[in-house]
Protein backbone atom coordinates (compact mmCIF):
# COMPACT_ATOMS: atom_id res chain seq x y z
CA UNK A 1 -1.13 7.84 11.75
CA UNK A 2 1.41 7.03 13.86
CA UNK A 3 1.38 8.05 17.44
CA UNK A 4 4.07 10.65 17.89
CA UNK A 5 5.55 11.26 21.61
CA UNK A 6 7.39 14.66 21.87
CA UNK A 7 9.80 13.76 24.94
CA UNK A 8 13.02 13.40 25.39
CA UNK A 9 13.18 11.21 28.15
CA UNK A 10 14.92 8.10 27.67
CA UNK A 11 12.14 5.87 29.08
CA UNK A 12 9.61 7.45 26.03
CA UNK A 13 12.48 6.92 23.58
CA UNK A 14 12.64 3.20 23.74
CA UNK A 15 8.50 2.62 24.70
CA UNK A 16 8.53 4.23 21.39
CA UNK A 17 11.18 2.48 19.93
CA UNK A 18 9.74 -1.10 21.25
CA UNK A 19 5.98 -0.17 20.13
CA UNK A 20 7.09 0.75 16.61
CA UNK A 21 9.34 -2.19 16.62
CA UNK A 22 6.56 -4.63 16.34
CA UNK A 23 4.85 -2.62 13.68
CA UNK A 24 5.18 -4.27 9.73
CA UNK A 25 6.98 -2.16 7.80
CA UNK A 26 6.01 -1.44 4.46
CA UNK A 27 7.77 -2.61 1.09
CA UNK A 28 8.06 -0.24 -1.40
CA UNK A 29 9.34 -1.30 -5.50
CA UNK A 30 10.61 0.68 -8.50
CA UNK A 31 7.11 1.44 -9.85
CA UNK A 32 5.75 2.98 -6.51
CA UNK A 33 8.97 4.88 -6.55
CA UNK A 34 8.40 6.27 -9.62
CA UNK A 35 5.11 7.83 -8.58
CA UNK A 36 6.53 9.72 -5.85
CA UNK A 37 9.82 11.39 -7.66
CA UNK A 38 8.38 13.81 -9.68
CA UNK A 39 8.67 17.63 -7.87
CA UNK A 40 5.93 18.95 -10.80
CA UNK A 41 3.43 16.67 -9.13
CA UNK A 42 3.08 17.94 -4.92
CA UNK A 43 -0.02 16.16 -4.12
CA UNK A 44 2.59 13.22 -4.41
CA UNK A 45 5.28 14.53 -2.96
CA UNK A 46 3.24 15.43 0.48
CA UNK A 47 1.78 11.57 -0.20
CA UNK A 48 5.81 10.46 -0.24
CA UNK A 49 6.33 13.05 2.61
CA UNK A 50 3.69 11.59 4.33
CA UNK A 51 4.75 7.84 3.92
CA UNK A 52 8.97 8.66 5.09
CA UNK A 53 7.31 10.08 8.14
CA UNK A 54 5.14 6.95 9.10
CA UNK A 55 7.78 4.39 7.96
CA UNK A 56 11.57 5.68 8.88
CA UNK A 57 10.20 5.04 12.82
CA UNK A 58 9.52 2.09 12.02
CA UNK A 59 12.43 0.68 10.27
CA UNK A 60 14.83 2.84 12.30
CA UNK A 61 13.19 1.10 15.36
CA UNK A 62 13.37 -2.62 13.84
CA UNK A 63 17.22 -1.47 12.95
CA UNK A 64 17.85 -1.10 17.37
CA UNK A 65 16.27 -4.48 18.18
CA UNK A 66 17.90 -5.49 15.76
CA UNK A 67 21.30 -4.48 16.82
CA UNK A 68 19.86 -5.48 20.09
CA UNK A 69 19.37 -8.52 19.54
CA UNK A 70 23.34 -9.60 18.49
CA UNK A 71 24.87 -12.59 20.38
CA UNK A 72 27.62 -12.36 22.40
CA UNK A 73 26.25 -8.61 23.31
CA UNK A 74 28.10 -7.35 20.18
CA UNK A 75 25.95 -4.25 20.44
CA UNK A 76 28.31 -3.26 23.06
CA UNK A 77 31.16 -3.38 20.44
CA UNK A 78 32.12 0.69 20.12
CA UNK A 79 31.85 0.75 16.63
CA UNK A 80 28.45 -0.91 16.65
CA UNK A 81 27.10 0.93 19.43
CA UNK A 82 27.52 4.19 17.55
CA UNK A 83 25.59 2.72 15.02
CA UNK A 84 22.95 1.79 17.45
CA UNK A 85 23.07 5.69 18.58
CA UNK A 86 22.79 6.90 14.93
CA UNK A 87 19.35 5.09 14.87
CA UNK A 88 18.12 6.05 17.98
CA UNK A 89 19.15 9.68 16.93
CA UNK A 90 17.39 9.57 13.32
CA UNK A 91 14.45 7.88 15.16
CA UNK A 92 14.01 11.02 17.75
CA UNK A 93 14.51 13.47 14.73
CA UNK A 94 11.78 12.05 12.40
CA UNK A 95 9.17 11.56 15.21
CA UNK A 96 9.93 15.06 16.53
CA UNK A 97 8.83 16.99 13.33
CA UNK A 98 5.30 17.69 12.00
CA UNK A 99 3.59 15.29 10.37
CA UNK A 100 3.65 17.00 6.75
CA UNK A 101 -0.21 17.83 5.18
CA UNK A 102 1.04 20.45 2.53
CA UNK A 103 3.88 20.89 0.58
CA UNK A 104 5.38 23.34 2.78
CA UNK A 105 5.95 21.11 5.68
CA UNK A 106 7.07 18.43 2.99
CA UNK A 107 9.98 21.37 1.76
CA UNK A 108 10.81 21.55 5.40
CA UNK A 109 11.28 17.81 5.87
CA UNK A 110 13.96 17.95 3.52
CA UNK A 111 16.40 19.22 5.72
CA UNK A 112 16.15 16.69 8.69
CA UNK A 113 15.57 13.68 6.07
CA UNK A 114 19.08 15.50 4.75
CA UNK A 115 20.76 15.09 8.07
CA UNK A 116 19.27 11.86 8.57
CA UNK A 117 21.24 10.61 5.08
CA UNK A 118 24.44 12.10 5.78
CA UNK A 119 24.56 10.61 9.49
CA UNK A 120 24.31 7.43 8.07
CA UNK A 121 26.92 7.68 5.44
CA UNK A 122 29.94 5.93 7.33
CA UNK A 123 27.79 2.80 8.23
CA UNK A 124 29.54 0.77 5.82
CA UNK A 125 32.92 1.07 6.78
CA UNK A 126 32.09 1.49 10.58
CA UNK A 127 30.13 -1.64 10.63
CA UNK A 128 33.83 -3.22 8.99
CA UNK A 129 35.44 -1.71 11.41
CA UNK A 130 33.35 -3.29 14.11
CA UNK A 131 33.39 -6.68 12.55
CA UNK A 132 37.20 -6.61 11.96
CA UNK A 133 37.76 -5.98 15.83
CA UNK A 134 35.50 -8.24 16.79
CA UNK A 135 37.71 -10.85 14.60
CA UNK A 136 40.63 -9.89 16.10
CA UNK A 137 38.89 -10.48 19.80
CA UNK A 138 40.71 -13.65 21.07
CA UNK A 139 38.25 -14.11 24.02
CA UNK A 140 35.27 -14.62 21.43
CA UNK A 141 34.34 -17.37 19.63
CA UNK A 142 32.03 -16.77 17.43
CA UNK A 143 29.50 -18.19 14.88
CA UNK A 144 30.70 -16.64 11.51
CA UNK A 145 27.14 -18.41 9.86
CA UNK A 146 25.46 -16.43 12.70
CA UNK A 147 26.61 -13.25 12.02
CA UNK A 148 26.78 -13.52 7.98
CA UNK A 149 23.04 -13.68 8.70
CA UNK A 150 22.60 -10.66 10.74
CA UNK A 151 25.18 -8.57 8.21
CA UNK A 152 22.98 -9.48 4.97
CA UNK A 153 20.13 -8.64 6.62
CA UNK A 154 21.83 -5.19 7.82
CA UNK A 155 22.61 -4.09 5.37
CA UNK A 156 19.34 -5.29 2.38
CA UNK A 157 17.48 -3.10 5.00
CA UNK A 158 20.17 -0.37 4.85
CA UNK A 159 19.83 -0.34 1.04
CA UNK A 160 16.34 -0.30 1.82
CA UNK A 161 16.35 2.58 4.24
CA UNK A 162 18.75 4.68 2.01
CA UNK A 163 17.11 4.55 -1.19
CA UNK A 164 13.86 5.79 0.35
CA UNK A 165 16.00 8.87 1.88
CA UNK A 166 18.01 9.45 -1.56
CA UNK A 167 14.72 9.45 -3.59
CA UNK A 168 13.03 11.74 -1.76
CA UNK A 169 15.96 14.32 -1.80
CA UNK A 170 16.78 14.05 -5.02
CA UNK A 171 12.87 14.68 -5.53
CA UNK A 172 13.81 18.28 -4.72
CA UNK A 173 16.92 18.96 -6.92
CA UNK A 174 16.77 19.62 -10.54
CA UNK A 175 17.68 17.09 -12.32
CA UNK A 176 16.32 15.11 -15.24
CA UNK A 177 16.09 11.95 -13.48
CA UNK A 178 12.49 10.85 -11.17
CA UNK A 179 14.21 10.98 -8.06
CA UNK A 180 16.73 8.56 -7.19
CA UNK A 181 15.87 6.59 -10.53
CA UNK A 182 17.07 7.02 -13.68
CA UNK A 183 14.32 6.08 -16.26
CA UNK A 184 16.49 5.69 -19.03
CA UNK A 185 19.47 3.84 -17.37
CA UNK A 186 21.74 2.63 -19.79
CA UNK A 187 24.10 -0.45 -18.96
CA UNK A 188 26.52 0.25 -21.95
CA UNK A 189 27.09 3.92 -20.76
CA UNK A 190 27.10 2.47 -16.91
CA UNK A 191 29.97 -0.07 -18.30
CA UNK A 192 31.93 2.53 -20.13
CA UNK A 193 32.53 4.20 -16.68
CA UNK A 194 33.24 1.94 -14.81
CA UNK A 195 35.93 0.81 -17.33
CA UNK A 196 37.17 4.29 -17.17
CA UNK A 197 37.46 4.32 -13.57
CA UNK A 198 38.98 1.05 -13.32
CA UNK A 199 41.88 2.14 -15.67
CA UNK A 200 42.74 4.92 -13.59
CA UNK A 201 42.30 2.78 -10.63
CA UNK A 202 45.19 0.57 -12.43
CA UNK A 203 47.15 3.60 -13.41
CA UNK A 204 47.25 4.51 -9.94
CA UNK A 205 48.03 1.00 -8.16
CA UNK A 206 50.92 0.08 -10.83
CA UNK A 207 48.70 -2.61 -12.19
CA UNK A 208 49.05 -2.98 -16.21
CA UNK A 209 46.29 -2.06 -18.60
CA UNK A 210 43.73 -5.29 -19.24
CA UNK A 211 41.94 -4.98 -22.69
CA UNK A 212 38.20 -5.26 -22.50
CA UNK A 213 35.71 -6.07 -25.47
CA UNK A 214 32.14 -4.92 -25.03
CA UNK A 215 29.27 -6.12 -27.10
CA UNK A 216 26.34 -4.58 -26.58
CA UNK A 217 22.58 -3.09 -27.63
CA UNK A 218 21.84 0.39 -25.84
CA UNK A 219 18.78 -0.75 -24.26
CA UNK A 220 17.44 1.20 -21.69
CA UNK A 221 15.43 0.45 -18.48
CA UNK A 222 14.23 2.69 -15.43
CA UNK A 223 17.00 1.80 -12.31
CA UNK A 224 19.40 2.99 -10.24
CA UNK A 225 22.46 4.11 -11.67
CA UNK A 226 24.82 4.55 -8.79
CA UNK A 227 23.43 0.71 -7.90
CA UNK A 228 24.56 -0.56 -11.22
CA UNK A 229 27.61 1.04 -11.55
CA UNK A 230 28.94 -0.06 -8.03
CA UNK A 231 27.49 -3.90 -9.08
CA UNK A 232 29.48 -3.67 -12.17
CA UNK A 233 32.75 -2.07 -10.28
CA UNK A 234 32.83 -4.79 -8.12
CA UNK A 235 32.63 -7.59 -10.62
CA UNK A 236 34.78 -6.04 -13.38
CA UNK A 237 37.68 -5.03 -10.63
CA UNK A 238 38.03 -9.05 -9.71
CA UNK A 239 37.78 -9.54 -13.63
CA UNK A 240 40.83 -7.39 -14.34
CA UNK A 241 43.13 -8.54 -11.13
CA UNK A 242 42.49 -11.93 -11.85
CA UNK A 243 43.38 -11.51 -15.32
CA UNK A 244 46.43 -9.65 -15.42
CA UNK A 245 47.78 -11.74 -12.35
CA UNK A 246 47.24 -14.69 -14.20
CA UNK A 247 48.67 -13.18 -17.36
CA UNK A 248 51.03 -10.46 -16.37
CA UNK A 249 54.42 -12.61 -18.32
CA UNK A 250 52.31 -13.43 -21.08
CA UNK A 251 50.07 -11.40 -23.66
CA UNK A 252 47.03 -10.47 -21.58
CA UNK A 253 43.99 -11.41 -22.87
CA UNK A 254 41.20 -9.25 -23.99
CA UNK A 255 37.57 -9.21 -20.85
CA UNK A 256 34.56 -9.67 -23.06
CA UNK A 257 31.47 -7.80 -21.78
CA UNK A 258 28.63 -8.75 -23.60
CA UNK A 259 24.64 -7.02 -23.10
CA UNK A 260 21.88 -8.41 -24.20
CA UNK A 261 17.85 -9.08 -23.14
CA UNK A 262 14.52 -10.44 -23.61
CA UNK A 263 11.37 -9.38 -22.56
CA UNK A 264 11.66 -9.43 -18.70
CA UNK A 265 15.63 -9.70 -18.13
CA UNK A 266 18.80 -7.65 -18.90
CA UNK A 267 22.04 -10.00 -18.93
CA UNK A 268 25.42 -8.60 -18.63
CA UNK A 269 27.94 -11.22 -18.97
CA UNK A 270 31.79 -10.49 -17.93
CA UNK A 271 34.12 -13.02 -19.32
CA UNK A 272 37.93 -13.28 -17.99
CA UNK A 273 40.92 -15.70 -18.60
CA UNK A 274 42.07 -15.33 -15.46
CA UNK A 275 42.94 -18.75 -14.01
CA UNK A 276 39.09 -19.15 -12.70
CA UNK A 277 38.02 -19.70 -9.35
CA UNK A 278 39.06 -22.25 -6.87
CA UNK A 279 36.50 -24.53 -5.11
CA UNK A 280 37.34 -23.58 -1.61
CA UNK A 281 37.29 -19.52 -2.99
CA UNK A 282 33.71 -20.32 -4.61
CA UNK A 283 32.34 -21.42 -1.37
CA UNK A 284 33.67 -18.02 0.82
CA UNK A 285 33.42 -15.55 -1.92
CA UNK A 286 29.95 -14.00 -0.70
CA UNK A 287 31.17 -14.26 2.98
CA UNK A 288 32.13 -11.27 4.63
CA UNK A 289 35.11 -12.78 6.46
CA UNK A 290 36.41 -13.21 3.44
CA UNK A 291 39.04 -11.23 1.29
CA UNK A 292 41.72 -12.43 -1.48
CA UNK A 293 43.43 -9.09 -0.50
CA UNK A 294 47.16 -9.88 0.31
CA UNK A 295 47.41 -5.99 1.91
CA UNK A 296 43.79 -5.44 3.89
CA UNK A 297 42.72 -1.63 3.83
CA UNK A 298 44.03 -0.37 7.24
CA UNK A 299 40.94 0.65 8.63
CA UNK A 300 41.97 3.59 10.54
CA UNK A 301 43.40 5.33 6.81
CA UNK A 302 41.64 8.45 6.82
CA UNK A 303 41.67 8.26 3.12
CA UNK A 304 39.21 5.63 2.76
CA UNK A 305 36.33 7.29 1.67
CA UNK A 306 33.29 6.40 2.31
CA UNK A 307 32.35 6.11 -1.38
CA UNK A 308 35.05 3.39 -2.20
CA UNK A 309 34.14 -0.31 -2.51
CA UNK A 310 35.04 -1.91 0.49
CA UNK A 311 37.91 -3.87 -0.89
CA UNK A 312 40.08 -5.64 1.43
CA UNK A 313 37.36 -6.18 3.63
CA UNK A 314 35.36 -8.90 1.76
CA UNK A 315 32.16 -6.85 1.35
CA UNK A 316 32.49 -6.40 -2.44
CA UNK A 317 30.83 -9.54 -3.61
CA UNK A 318 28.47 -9.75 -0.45
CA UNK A 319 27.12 -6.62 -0.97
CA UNK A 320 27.25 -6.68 -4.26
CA UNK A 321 24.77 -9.18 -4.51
CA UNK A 322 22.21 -7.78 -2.06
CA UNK A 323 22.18 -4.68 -4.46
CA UNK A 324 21.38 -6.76 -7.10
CA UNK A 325 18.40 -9.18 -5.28
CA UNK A 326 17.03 -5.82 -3.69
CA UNK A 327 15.30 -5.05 -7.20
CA UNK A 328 14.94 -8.96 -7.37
CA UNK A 329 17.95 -9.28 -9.91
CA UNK A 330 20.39 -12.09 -9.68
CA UNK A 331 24.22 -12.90 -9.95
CA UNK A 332 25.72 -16.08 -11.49
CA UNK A 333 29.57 -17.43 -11.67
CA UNK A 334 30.81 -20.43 -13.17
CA UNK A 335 33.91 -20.70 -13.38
CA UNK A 336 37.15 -23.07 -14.21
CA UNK A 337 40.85 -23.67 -14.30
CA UNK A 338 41.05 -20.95 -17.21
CA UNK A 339 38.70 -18.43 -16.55
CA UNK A 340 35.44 -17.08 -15.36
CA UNK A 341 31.85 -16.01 -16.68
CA UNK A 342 29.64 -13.82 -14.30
CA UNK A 343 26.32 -13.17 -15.42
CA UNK A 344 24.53 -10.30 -14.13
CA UNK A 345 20.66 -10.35 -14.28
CA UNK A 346 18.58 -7.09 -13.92
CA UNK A 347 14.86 -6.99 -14.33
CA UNK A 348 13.15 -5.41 -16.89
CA UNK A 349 9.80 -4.54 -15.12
CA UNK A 350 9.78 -2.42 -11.50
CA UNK A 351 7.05 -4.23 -9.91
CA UNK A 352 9.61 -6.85 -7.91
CA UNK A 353 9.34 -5.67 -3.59
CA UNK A 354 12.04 -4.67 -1.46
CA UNK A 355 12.33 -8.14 0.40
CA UNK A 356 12.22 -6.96 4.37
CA UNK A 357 14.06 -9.32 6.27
């Protein structure tokens, strides 16, 4: 067990926050998550209990050195020093409660693991806010290589951090699904929403409808959901601007979406005519400095939620694909002067670990 320290001195704080720091931390998969999502079962919910206690120190604490550890003492950025203070703050709230040994103290968890999860929720968009004012710094130069490598490892181990948070309250709500994970997740029904949701996205922006073909099975596979469908929003909403940009004075044609598998793999190809990719566009498009946006999101508008795919700030593809190699799954493009073919790869089988950078 962990050794817990129950003061609030500052000095304790970070001795606690530099022992745990050098601790592993532990990688967890779909299967293992499984085991722990079921609320019927509470010798395994005080043994997930149990685990979230032990391991959210430690990852909260390799999150600060992290930070820490940013050149050009970025940390001192405002908008990534709150971060740095939302860590420190989750990291005094889970070492400050019991460690659970019945059920009870696991039911009483749920409310700081609860506060913990919403805290975080703006970390997305504060993190772009941090990064676009750090851009707009003349008086630094800095290494965009450098800190592409400190944002994809930022946020894989905030995907990390919030799925083991989301699965453990969802645990405790009534719902059909084992946890966070849906063990019948269905990619045609995932696709049909999004498709939906783009639509109205179009209705609203004053973009014209784009036809879209889906071929399909109705395989299902234990994942995710909310993973999936913001994967396949991202992709789908580049399909259908580049489409009807390149086609808006001619017929538009028809985005095929085609699902199929074989024994370890789900493939969902998304096929556009939209003019394809240039070389120079191929080479940026999983940077985060980089955005085909011609109007950037102001990031002040109090009407970006949270929720919404961060486009406009170049995060769409970058994160996109970090979703997707989280469960070990993969993301393709090849593309030409008339269109485009992304191939999304999901595995079958749960047994691929978290990488922990």
């Amino acid at each position: 067990m962990i050794l817990r320290r129950y003061s609030s001195t500052i000095t304790n704080i970070y001795n606690d926050i530099n022992l745990l720091s050098k601790k592993p931390q532990n990688s967890i998969n779909l299967n293992s998550l499984t085991e722990y999502g079921n609320l019927q079962n509470k010798e395994k919910v005080v043994q997930a209990s149990q685990y979230l206690h032990n391991e959210l120190p430690i990852r909260f604490a390799h999150k600060i050195k992290d930070l820490d550890s940013l050149p050009y003492d970025l940390y001192k950025n405002p908008y990534i020093n709150t971060i740095r203070n939302w860590y420190i703050s989750s990291f005094q709230d889970i070492i400050n409660i019991k460690h659970p040994t019945d059920f009870t103290d696991s039911l009483k968890m749920v409310h700081t693991i609860e506060t913990i999860y919403d805290r975080h929720s703006p970390t997305l968009i504060t993190m772009a806010n941090g990064i676009q004012s750090i851009k707009n710094e003349k008086n630094i130069d800095i290494n965009e290589d450098q800190i592409q490598e400190f944002l994809n490892k930022f946020y894989m181990s905030r995907i990390g951090i919030r799925v083991l948070l989301n699965h453990y309250l969802m645990t405790f709500k009534d719902t059909n699904n084992c946890g966070i994970i849906n063990m019948h997740c269905s990619p045609h029904n995932i696709v049909k929403d999004v498709i939906a949701d783009i639509n109205i996205m179009c209705l609203n922006s004053g973009i014209g409808s784009v036809p879209i073909e889906i071929n399909t099975n109705l395989i299902t596979f234990p994942y995710i959901c909310s993973h999936l469908y913001y994967i396949l929003f991202e992709v789908l909403k580049n399909s259908v601007k580049a489409t009807y940009d390149f086609n808006k004075k001619i017929t538009i044609p028809p985005i095929n979406i085609k699902i199929y598998n074989d024994d370890n793999w789900i493939i969902i190809k998304i096929s556009d005519l939209g003019g394809g990719i240039s070389r120079e566009a191929q080479l940026k498009m999983w940077n985060y400095f980089y955005t085909t946006s011609e109007h950037p999101i102001n990031i002040m508008d109090n009407d970006f939620s949270i929720n919404t795919p961060l486009s406009g700030f170049g995060y769409g593809l970058p994160i996109t694909n970090l979703y997707l190699k989280y469960f070990g799954g993969h993301i393709n493009i090849c593309s030409n002067n008339q269109g485009t073919d992304a191939y999304i790869l999901l595995r079958m089988n749960g047994d691929y670990d978290e990488p922990l950078l």
